[in-house]
C-alpha atoms as a PDB file:
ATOM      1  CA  UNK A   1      65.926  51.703  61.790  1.00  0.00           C
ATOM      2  CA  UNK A   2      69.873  51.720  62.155  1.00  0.00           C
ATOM      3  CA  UNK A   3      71.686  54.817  63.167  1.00  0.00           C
ATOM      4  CA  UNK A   4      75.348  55.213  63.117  1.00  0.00           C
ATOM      5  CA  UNK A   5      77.602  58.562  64.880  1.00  0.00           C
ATOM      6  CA  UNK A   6      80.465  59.789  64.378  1.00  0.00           C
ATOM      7  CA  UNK A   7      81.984  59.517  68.295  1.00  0.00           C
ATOM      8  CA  UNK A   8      85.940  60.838  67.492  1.00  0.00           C
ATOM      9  CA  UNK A   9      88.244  59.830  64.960  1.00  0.00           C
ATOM     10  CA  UNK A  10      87.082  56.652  62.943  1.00  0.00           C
ATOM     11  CA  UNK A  11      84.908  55.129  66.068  1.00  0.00           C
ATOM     12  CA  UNK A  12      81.325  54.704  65.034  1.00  0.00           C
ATOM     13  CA  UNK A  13      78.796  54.028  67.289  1.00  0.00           C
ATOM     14  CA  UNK A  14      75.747  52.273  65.197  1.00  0.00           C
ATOM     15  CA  UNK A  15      72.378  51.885  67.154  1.00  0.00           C
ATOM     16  CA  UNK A  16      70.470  48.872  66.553  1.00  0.00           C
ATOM     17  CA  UNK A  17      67.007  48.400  67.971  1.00  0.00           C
ATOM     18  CA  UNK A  18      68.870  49.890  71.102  1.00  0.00           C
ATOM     19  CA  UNK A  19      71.948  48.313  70.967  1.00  0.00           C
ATOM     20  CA  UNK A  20      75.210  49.294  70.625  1.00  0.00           C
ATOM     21  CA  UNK A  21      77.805  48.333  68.219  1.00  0.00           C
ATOM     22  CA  UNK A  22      81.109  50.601  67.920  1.00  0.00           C
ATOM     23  CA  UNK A  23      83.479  50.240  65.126  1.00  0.00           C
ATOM     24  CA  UNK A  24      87.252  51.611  64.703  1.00  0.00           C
ATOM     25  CA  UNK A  25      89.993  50.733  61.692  1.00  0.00           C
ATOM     26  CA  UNK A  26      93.307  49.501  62.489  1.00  0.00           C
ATOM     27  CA  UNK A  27      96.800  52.039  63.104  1.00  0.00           C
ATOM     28  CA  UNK A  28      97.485  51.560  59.188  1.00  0.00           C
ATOM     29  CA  UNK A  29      94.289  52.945  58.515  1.00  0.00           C
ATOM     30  CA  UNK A  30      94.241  55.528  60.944  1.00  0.00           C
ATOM     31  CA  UNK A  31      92.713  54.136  63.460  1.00  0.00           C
ATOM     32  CA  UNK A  32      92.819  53.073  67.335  1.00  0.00           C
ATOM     33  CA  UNK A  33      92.033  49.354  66.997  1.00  0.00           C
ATOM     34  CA  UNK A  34      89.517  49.859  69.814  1.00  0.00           C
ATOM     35  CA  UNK A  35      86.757  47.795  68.155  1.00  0.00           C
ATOM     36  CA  UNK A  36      86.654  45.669  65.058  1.00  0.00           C
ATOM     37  CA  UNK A  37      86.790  47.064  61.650  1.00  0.00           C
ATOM     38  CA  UNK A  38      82.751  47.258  59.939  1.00  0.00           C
ATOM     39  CA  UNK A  39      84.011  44.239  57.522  1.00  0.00           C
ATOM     40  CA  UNK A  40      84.704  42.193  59.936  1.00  0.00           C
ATOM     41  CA  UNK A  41      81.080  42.780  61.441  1.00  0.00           C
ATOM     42  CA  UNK A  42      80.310  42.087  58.219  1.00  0.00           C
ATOM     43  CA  UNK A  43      81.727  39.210  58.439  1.00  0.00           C
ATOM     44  CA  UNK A  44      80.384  37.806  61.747  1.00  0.00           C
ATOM     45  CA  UNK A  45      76.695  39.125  60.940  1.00  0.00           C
ATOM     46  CA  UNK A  46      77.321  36.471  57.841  1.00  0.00           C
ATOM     47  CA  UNK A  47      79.029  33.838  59.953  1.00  0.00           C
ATOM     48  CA  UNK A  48      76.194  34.680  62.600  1.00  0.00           C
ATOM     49  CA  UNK A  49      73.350  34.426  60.514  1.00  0.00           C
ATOM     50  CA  UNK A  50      74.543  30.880  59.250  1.00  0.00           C
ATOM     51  CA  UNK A  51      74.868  29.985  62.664  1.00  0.00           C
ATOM     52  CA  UNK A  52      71.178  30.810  63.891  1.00  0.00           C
ATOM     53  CA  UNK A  53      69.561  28.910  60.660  1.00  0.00           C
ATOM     54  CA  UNK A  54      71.658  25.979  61.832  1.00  0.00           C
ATOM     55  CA  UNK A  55      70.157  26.531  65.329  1.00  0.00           C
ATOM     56  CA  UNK A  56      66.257  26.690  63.509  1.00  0.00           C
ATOM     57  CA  UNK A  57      67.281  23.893  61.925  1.00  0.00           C
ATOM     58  CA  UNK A  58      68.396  21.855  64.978  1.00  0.00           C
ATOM     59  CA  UNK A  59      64.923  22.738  66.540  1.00  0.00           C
ATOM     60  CA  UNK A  60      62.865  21.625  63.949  1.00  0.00           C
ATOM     61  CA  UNK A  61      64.446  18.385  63.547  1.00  0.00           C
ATOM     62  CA  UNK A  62      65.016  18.178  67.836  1.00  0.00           C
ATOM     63  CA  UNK A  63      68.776  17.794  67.203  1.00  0.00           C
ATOM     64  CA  UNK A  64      71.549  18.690  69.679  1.00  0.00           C
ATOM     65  CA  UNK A  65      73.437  22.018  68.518  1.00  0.00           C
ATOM     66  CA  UNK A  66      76.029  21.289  71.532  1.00  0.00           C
ATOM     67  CA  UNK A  67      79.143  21.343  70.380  1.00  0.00           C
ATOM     68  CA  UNK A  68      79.195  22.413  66.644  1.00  0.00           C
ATOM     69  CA  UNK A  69      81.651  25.424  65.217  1.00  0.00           C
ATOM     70  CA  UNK A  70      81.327  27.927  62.539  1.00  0.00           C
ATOM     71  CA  UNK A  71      84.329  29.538  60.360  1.00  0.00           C
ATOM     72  CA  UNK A  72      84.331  31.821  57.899  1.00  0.00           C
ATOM     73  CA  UNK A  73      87.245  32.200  55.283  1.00  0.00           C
ATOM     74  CA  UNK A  74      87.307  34.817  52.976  1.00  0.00           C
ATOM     75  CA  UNK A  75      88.965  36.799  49.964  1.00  0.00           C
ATOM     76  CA  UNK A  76      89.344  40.410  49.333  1.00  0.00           C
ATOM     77  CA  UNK A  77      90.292  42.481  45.978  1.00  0.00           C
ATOM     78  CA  UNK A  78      91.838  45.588  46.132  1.00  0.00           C
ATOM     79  CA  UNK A  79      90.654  48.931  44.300  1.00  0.00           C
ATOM     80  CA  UNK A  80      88.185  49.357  45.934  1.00  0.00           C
ATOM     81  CA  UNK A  81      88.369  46.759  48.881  1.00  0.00           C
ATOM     82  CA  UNK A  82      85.313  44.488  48.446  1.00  0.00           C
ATOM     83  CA  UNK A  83      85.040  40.189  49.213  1.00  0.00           C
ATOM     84  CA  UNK A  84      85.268  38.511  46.313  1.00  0.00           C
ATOM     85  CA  UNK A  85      84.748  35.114  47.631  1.00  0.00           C
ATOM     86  CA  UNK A  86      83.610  33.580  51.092  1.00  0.00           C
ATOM     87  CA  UNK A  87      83.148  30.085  52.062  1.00  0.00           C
ATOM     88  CA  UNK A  88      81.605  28.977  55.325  1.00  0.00           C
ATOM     89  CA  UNK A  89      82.755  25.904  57.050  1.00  0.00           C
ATOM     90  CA  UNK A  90      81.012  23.901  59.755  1.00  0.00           C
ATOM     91  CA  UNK A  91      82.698  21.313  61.698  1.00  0.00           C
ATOM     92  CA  UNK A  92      80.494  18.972  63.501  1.00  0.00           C
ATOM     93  CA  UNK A  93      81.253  17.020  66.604  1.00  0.00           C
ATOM     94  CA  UNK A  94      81.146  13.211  67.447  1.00  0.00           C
ATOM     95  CA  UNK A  95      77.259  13.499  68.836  1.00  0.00           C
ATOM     96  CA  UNK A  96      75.783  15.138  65.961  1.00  0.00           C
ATOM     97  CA  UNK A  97      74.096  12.510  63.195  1.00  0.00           C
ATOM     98  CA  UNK A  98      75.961  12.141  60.499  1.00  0.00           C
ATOM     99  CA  UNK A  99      73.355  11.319  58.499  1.00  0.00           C
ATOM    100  CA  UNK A 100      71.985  15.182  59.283  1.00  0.00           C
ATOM    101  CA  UNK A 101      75.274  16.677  58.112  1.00  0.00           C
ATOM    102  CA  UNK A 102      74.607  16.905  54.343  1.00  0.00           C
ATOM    103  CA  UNK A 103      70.804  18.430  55.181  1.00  0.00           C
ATOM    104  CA  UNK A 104      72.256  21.155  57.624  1.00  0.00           C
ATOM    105  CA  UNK A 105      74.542  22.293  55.777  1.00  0.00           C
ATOM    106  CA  UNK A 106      71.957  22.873  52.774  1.00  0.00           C
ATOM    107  CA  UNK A 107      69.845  24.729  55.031  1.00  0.00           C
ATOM    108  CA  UNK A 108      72.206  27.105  56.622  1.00  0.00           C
ATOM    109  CA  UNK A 109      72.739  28.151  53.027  1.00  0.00           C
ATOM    110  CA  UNK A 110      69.250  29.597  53.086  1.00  0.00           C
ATOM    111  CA  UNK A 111      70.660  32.552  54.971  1.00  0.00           C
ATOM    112  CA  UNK A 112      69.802  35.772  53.485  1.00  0.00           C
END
């Protein structure tokens, strides 16, 4: 189970299995800016996610992860704020097979 309190203002504090994640908005939202906004967690749980199926994926095939960086670009609508689009990039460095590119990148999209 998740939990998620109210601590002052718009901080959160959401409990997961024990751990703590706090959220705040930015000044033009009325917030503090103390802690990132609960899109961009969003955002990283995505961009996180992707990143550990890479890392399965690595283990299965006994490949070196070393190296290798995850981005995450994104579009938002207005009225009411939602993502209307995300695309996930993954650069790879000189040590990883090329040839394994194209098949990582297919499985990282197996991300729930």
């Amino acid at each position: 189970m998740i939990t998620c309190k109210i601590i002052e203002g718009l901080v959160l504090d959401v409990d997961i299995r024990g751990f703590s994640v706090k959220t705040d908005c930015q000044p033009d939202k009325g917030g503090e800016n103390t802690h990132p906004e609960p899109p961009e967690l969003m955002h990283a749980s995505l961009l996180s996610c992707t990143a550990t199926f890479f890392l399965f994926f690595c283990r299965q095939h006994e490949l070196d992860p070393t190296g290798v960086e995850f981005s995450l670009d994104f579009e938002s609508a207005e009225g009411p704020p939602r993502i209307t689009k995300y695309d996930i990039h993954v650069k790879f460095p000189e040590n990883f097979p090329e040839d394994q590119h194209k098949r990582a990148k297919a499985y990282v999209k197996s991300c729930p």
